[in-house]
C-alpha atoms as a PDB file:
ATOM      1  CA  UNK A   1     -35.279 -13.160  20.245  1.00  0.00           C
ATOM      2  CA  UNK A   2     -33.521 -10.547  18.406  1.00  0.00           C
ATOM      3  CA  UNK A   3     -32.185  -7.801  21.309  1.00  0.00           C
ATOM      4  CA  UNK A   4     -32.195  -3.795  20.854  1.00  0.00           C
ATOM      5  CA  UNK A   5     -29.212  -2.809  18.727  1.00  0.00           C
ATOM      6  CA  UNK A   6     -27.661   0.147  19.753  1.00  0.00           C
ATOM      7  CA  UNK A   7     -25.561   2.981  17.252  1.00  0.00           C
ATOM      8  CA  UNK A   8     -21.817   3.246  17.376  1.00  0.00           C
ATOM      9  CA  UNK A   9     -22.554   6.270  19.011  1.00  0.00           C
ATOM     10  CA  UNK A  10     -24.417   5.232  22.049  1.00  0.00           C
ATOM     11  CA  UNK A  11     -21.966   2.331  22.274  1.00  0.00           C
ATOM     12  CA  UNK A  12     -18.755   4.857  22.785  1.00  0.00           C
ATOM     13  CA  UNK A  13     -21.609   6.836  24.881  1.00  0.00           C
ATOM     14  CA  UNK A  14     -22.133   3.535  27.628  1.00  0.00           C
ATOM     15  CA  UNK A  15     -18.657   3.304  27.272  1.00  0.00           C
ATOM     16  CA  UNK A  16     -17.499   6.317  28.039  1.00  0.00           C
ATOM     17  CA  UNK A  17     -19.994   6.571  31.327  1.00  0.00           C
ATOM     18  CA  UNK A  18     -18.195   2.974  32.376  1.00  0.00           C
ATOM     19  CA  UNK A  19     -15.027   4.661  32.501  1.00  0.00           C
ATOM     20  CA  UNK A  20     -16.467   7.507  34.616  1.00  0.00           C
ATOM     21  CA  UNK A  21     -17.725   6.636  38.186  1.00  0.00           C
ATOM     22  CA  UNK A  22     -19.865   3.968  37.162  1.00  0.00           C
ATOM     23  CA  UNK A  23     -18.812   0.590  37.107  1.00  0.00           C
ATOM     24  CA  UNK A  24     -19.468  -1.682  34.163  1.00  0.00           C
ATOM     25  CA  UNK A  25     -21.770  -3.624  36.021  1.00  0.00           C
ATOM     26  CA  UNK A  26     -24.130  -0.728  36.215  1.00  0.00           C
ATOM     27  CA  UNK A  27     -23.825   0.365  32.768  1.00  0.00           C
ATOM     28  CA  UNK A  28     -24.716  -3.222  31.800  1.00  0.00           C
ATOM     29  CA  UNK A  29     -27.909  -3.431  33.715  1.00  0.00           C
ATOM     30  CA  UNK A  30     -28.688  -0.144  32.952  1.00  0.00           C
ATOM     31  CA  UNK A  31     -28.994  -0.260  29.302  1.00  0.00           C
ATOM     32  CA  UNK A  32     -30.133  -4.078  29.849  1.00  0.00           C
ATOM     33  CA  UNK A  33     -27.046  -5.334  27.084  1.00  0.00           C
ATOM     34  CA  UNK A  34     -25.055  -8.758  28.030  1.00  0.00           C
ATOM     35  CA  UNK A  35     -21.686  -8.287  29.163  1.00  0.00           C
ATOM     36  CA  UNK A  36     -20.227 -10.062  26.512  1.00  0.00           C
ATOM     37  CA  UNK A  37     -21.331  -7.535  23.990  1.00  0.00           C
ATOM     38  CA  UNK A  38     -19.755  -4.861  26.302  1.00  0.00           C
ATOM     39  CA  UNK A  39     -16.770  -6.067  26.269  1.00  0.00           C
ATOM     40  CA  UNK A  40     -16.833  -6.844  22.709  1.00  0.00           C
ATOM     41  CA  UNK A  41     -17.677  -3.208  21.953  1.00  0.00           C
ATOM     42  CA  UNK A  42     -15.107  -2.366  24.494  1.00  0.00           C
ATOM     43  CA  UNK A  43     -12.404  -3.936  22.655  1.00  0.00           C
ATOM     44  CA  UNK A  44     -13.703  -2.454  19.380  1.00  0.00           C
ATOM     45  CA  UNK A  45     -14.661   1.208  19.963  1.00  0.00           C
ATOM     46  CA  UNK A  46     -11.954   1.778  23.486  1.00  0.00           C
ATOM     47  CA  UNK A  47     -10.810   5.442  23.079  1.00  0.00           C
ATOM     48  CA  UNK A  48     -12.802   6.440  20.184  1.00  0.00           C
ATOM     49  CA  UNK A  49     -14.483   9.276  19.409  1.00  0.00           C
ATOM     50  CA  UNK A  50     -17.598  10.861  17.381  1.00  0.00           C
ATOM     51  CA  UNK A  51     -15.670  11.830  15.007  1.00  0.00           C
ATOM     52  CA  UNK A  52     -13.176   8.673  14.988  1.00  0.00           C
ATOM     53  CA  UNK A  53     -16.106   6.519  14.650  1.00  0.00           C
ATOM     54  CA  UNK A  54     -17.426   8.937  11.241  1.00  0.00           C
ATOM     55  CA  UNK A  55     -14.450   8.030   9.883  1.00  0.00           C
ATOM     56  CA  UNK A  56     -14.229   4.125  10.854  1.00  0.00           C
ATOM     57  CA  UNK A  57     -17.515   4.083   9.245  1.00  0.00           C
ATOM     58  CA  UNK A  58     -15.782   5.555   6.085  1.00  0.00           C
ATOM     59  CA  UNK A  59     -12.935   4.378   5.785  1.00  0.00           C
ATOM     60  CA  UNK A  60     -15.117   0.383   5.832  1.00  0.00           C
ATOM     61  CA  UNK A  61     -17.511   1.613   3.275  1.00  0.00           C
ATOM     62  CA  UNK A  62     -14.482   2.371   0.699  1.00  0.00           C
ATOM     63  CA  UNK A  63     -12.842  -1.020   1.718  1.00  0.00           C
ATOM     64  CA  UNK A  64     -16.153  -3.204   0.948  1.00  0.00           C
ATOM     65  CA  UNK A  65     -16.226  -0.748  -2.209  1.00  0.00           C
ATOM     66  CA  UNK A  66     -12.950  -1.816  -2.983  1.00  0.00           C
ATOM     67  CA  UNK A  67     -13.236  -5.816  -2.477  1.00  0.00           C
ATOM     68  CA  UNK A  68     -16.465  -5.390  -4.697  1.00  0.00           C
ATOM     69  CA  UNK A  69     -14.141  -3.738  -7.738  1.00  0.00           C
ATOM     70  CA  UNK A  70     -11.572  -6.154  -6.829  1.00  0.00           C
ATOM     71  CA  UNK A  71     -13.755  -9.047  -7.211  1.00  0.00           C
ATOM     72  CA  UNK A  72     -15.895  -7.878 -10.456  1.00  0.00           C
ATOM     73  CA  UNK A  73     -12.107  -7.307 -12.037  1.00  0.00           C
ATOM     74  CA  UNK A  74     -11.101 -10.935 -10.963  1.00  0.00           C
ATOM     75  CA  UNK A  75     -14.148 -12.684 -12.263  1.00  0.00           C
ATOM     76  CA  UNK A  76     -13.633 -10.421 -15.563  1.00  0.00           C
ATOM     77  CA  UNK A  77      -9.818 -11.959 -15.583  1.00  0.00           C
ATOM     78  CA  UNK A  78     -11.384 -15.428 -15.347  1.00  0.00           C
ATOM     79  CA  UNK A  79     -13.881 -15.434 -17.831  1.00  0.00           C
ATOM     80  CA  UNK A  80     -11.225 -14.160 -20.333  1.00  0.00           C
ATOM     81  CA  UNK A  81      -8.960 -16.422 -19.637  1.00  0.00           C
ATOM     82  CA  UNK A  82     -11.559 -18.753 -20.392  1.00  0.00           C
ATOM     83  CA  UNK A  83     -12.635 -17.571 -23.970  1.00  0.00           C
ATOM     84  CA  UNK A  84      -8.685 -17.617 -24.294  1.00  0.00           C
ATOM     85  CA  UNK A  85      -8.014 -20.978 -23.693  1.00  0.00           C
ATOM     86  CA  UNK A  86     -10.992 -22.380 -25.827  1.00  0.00           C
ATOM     87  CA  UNK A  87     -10.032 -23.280 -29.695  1.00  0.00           C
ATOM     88  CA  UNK A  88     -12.172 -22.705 -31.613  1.00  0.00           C
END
């Protein structure tokens, strides 16, 4: 069964209300998520930010922009180099 998936936002939001008074175990059974995904997020979004997670989310979208060019130029490389080596 495929669980509830939560924004960056309200991740850094549970987060932020574990660090307050609440303890983690609260937080957990609160928002009903397993405590391996809290700590996973923990260890992901620790420290952040609104604004730090706007540009996360930017700075991965020109990076998978940027394998995809990377990739399409490769594939061009080896399909020359192909034609190249042929005699014709």
């Amino acid at each position: 069964m495929k669980g509830k998936r939560y924004s960056p936002e309200e991740i850094v939001k549970m987060l932020r209300e574990a660090e307050g008074a609440k303890s983690a175990r609260e937080v957990i059974r609160r928002y009903n998520v397993s405590e391996q995904s809290f700590y996973r997020w923990k260890k992901v979004y620790a420290g952040m930010d609104v604004p730090d997670l706007k540009k996360l989310k930017a700075i991965q979208e020109e990076n998978l922009r940027l394998k995809k060019l990377v990739a399409d130029q490769a594939l061009k490389i080896s399909l020359l180099e192909d034609v190249n080596s042929k005699k014709w």
